[in-house]
ModelCIF file with pLDDT and N, C-alpha, C, O atoms, coordinates in Angstrom:
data_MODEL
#
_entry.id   MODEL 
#
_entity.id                         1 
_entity.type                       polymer 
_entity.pdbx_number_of_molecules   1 
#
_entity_poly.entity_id                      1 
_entity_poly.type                           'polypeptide(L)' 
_entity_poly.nstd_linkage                   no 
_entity_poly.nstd_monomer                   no 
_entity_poly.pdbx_seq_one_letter_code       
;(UNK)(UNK)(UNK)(UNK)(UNK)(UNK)(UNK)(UNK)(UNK)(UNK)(UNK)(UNK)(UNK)(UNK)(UNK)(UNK)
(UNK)(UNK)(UNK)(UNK)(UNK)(UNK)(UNK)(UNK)(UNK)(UNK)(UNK)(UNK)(UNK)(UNK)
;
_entity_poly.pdbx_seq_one_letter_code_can   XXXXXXXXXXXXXXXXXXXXXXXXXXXXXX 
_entity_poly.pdbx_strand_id                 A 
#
loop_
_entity_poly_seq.entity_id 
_entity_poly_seq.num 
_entity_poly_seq.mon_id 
_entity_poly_seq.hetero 
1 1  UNK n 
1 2  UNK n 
1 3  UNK n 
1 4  UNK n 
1 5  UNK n 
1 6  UNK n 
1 7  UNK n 
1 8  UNK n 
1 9  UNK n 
1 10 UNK n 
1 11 UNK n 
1 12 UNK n 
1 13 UNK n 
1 14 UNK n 
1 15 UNK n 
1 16 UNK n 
1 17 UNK n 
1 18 UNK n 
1 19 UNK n 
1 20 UNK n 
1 21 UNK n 
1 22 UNK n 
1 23 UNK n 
1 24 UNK n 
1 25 UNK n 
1 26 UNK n 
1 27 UNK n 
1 28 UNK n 
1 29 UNK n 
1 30 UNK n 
#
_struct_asym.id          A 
_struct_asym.entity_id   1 
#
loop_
_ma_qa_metric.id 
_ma_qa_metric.mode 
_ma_qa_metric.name 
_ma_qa_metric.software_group_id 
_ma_qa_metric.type 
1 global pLDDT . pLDDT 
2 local  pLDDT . pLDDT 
#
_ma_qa_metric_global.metric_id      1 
_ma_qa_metric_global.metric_value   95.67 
_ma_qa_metric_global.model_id       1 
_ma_qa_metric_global.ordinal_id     1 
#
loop_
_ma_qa_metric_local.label_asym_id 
_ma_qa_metric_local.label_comp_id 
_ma_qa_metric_local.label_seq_id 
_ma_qa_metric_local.metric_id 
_ma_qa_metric_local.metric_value 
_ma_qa_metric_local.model_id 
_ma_qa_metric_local.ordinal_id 
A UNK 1  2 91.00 1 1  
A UNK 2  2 94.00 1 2  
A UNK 3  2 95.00 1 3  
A UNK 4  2 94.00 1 4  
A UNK 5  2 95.00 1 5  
A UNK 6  2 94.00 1 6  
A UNK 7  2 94.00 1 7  
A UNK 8  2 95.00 1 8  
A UNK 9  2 95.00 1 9  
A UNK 10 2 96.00 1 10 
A UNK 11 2 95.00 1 11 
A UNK 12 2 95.00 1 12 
A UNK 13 2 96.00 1 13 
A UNK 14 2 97.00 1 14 
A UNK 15 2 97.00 1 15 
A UNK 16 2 97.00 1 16 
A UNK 17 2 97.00 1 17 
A UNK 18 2 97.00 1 18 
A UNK 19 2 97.00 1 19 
A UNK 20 2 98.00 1 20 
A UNK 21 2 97.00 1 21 
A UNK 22 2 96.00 1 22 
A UNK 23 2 96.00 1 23 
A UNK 24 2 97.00 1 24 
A UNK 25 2 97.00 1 25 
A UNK 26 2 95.00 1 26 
A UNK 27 2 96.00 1 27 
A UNK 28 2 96.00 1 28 
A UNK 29 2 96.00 1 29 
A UNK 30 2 95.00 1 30 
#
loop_
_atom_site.group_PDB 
_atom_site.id 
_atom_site.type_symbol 
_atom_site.label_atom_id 
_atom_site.label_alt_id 
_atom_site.label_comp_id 
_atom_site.label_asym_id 
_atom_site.label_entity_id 
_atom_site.label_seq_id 
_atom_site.pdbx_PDB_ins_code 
_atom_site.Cartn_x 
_atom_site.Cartn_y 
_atom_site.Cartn_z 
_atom_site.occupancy 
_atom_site.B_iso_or_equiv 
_atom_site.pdbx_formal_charge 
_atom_site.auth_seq_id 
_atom_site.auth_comp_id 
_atom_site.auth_asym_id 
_atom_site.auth_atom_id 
_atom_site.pdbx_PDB_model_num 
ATOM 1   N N  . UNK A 1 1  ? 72.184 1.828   22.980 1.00 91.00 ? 1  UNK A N  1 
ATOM 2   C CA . UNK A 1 1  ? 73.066 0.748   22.547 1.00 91.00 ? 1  UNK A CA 1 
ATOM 3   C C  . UNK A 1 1  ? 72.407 -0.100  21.468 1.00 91.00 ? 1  UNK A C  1 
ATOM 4   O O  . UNK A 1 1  ? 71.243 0.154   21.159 1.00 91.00 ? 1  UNK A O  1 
ATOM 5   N N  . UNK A 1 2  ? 73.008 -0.999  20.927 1.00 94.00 ? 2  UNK A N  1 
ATOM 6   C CA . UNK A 1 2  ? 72.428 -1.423  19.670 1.00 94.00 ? 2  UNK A CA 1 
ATOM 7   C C  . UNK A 1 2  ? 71.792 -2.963  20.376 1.00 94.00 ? 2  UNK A C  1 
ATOM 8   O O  . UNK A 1 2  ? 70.941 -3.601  19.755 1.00 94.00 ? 2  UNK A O  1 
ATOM 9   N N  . UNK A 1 3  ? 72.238 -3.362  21.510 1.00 95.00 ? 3  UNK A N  1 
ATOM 10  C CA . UNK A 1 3  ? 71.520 -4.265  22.128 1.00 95.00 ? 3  UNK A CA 1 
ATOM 11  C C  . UNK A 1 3  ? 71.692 -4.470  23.589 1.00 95.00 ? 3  UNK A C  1 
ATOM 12  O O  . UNK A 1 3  ? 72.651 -3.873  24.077 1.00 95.00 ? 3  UNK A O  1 
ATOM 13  N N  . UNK A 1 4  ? 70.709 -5.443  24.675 1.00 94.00 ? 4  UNK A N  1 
ATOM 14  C CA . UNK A 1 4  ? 71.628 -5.595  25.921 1.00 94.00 ? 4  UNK A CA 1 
ATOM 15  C C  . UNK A 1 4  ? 71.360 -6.802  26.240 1.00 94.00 ? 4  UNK A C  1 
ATOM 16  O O  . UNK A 1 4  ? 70.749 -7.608  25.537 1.00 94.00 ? 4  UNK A O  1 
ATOM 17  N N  . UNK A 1 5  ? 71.956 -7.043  27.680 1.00 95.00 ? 5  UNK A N  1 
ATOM 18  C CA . UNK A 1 5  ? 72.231 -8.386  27.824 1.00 95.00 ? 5  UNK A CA 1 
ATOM 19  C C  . UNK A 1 5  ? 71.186 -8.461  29.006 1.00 95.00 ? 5  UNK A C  1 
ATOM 20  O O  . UNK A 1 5  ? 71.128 -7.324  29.475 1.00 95.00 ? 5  UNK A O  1 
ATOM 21  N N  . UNK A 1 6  ? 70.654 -8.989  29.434 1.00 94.00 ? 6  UNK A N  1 
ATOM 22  C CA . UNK A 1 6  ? 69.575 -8.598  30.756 1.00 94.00 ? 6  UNK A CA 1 
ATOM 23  C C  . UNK A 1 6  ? 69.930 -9.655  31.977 1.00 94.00 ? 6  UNK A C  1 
ATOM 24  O O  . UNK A 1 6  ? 70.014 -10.865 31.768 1.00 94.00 ? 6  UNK A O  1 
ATOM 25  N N  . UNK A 1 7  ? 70.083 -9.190  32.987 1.00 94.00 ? 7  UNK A N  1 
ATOM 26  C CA . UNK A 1 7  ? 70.440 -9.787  34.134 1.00 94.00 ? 7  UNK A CA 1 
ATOM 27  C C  . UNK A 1 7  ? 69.501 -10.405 34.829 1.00 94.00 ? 7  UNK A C  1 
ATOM 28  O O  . UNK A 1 7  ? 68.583 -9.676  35.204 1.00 94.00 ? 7  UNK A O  1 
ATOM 29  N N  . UNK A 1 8  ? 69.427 -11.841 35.201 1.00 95.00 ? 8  UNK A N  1 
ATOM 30  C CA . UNK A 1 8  ? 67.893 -11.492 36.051 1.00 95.00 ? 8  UNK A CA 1 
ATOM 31  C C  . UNK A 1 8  ? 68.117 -12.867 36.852 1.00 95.00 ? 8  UNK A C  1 
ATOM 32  O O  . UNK A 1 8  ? 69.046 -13.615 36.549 1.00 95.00 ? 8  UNK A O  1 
ATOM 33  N N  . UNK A 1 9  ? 67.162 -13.179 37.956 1.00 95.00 ? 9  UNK A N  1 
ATOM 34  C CA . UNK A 1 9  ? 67.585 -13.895 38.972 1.00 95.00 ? 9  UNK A CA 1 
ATOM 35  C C  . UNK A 1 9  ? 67.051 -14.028 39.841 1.00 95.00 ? 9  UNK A C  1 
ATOM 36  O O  . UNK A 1 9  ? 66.115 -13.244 39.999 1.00 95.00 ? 9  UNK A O  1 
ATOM 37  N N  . UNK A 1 10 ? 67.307 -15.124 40.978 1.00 96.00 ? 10 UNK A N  1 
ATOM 38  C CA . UNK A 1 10 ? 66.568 -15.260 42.470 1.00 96.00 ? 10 UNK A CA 1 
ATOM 39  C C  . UNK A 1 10 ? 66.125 -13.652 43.403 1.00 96.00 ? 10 UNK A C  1 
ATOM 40  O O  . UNK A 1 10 ? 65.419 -13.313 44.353 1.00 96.00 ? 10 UNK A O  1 
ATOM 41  N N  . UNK A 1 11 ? 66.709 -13.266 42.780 1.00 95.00 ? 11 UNK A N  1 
ATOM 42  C CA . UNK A 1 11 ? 66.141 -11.733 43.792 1.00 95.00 ? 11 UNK A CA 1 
ATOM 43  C C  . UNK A 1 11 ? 65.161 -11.428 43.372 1.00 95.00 ? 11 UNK A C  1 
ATOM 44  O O  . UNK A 1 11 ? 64.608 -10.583 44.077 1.00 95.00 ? 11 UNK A O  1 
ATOM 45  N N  . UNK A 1 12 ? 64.382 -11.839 42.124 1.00 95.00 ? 12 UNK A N  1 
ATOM 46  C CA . UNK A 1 12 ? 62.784 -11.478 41.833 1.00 95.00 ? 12 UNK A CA 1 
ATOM 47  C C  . UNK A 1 12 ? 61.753 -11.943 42.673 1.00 95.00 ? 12 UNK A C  1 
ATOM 48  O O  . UNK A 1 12 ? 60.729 -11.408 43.097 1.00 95.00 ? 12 UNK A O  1 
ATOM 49  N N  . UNK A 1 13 ? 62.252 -13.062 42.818 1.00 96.00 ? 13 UNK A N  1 
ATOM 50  C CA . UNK A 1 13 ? 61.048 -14.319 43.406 1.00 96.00 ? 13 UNK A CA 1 
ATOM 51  C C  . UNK A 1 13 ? 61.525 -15.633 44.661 1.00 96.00 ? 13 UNK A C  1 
ATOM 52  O O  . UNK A 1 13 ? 62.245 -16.536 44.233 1.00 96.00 ? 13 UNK A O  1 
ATOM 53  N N  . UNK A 1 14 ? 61.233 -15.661 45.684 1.00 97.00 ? 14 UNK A N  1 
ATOM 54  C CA . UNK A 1 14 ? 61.077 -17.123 46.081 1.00 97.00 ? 14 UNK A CA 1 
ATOM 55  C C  . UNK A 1 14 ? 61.009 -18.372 45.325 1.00 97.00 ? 14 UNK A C  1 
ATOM 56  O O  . UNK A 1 14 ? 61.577 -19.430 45.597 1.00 97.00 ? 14 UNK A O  1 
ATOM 57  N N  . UNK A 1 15 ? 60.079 -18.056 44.131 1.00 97.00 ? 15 UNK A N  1 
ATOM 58  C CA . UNK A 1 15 ? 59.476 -19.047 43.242 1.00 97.00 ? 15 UNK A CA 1 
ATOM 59  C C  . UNK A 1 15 ? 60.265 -19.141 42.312 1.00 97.00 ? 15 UNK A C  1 
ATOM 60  O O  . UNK A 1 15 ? 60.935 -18.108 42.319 1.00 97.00 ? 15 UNK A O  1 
ATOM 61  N N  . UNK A 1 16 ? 60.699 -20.055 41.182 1.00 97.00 ? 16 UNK A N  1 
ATOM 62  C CA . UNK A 1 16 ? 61.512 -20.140 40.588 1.00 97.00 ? 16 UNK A CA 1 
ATOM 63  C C  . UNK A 1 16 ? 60.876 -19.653 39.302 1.00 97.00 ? 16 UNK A C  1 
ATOM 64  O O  . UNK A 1 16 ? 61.461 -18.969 38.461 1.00 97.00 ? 16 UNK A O  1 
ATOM 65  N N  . UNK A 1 17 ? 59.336 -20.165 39.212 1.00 97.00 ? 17 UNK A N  1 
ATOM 66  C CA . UNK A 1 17 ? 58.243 -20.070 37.851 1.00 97.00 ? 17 UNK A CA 1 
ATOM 67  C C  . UNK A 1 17 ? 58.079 -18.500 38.084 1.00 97.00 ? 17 UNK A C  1 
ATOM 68  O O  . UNK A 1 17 ? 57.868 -17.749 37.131 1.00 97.00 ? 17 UNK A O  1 
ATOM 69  N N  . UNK A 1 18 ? 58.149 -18.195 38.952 1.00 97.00 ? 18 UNK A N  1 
ATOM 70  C CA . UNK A 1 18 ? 57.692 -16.757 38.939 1.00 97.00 ? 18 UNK A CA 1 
ATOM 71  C C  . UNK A 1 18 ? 59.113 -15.836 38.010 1.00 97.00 ? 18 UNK A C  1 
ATOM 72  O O  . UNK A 1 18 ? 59.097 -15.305 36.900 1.00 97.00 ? 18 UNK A O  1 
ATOM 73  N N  . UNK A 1 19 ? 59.692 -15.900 38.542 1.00 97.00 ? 19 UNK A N  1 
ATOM 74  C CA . UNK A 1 19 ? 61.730 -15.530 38.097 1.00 97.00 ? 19 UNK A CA 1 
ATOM 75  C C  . UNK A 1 19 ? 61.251 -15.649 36.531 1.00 97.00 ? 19 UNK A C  1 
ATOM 76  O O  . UNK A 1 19 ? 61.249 -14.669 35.786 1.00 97.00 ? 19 UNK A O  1 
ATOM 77  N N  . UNK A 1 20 ? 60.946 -16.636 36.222 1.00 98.00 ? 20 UNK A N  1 
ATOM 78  C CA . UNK A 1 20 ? 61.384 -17.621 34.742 1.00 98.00 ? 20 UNK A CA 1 
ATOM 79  C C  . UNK A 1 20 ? 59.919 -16.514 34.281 1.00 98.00 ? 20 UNK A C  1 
ATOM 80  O O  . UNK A 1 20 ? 60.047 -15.861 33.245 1.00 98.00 ? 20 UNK A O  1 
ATOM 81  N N  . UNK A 1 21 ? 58.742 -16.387 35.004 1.00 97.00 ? 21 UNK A N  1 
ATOM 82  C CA . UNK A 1 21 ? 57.710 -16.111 33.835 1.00 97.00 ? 21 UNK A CA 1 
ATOM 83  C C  . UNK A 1 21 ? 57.847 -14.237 33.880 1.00 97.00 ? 21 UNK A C  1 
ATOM 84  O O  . UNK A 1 21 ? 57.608 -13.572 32.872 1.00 97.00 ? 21 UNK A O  1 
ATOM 85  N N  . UNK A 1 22 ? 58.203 -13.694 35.017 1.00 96.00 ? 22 UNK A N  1 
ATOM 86  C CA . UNK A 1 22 ? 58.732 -12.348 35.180 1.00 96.00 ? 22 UNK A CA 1 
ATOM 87  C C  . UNK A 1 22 ? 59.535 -12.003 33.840 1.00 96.00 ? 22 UNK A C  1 
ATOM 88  O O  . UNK A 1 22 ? 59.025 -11.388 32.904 1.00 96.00 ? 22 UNK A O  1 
ATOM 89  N N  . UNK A 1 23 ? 61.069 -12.552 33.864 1.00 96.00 ? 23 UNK A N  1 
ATOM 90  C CA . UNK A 1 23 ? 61.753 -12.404 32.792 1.00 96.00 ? 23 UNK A CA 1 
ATOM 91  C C  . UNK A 1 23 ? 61.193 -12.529 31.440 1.00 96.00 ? 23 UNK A C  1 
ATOM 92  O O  . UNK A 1 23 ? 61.174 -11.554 30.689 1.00 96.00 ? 23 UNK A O  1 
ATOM 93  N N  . UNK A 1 24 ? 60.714 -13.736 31.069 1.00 97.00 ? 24 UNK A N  1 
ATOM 94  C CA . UNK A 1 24 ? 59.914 -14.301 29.612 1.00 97.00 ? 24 UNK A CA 1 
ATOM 95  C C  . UNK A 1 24 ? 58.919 -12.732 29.765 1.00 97.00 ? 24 UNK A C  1 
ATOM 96  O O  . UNK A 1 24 ? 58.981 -12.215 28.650 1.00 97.00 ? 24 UNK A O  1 
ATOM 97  N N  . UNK A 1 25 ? 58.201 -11.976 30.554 1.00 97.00 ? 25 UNK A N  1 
ATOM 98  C CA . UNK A 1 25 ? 57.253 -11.031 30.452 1.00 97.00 ? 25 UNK A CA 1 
ATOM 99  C C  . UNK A 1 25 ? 58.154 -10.035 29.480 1.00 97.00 ? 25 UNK A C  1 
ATOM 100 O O  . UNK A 1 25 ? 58.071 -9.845  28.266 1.00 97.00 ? 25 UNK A O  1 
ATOM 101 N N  . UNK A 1 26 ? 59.324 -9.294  30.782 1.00 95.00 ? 26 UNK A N  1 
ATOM 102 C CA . UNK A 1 26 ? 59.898 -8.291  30.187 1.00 95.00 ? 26 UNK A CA 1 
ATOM 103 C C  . UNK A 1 26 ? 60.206 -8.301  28.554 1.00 95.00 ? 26 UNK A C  1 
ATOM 104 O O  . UNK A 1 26 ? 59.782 -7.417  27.808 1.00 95.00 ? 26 UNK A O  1 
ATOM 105 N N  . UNK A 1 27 ? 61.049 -9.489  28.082 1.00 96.00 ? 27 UNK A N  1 
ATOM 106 C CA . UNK A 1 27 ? 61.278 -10.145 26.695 1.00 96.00 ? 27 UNK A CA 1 
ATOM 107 C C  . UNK A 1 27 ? 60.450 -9.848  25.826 1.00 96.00 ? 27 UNK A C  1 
ATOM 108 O O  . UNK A 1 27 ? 60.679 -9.213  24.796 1.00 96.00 ? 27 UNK A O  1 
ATOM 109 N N  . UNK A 1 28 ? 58.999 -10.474 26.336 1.00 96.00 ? 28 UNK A N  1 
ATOM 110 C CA . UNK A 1 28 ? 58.019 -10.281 24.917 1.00 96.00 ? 28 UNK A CA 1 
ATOM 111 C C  . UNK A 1 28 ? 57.556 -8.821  25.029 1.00 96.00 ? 28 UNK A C  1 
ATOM 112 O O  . UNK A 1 28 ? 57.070 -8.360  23.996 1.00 96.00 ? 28 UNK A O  1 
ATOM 113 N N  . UNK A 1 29 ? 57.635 -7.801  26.373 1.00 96.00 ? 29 UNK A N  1 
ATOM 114 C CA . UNK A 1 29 ? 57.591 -6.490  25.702 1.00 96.00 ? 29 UNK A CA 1 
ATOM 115 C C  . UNK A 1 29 ? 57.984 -5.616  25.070 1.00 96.00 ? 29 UNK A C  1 
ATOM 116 O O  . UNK A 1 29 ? 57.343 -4.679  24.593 1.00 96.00 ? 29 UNK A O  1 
ATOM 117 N N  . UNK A 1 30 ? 60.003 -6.026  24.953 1.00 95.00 ? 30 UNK A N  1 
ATOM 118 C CA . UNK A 1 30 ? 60.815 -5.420  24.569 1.00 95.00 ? 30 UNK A CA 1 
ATOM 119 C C  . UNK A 1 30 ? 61.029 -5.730  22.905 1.00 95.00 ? 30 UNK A C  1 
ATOM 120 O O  . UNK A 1 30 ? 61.906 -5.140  22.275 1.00 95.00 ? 30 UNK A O  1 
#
């Protein structure tokens, strides 16, 4: 596809910083 939309959310983490720094990870690898 020419782009996507990424889903992401409380089902990663308990932690909220964790959720937030998980996602920001995937981002700067993609």
């Amino acid at each position: 596809s020419d782009a996507i939309i990424l889903a992401t959310g409380a089902v990663l983490s308990r932690r909220m910083q964790k959720v937030v720094e998980d996602t920001a990870h995937v981002v700067n690898l993609y």
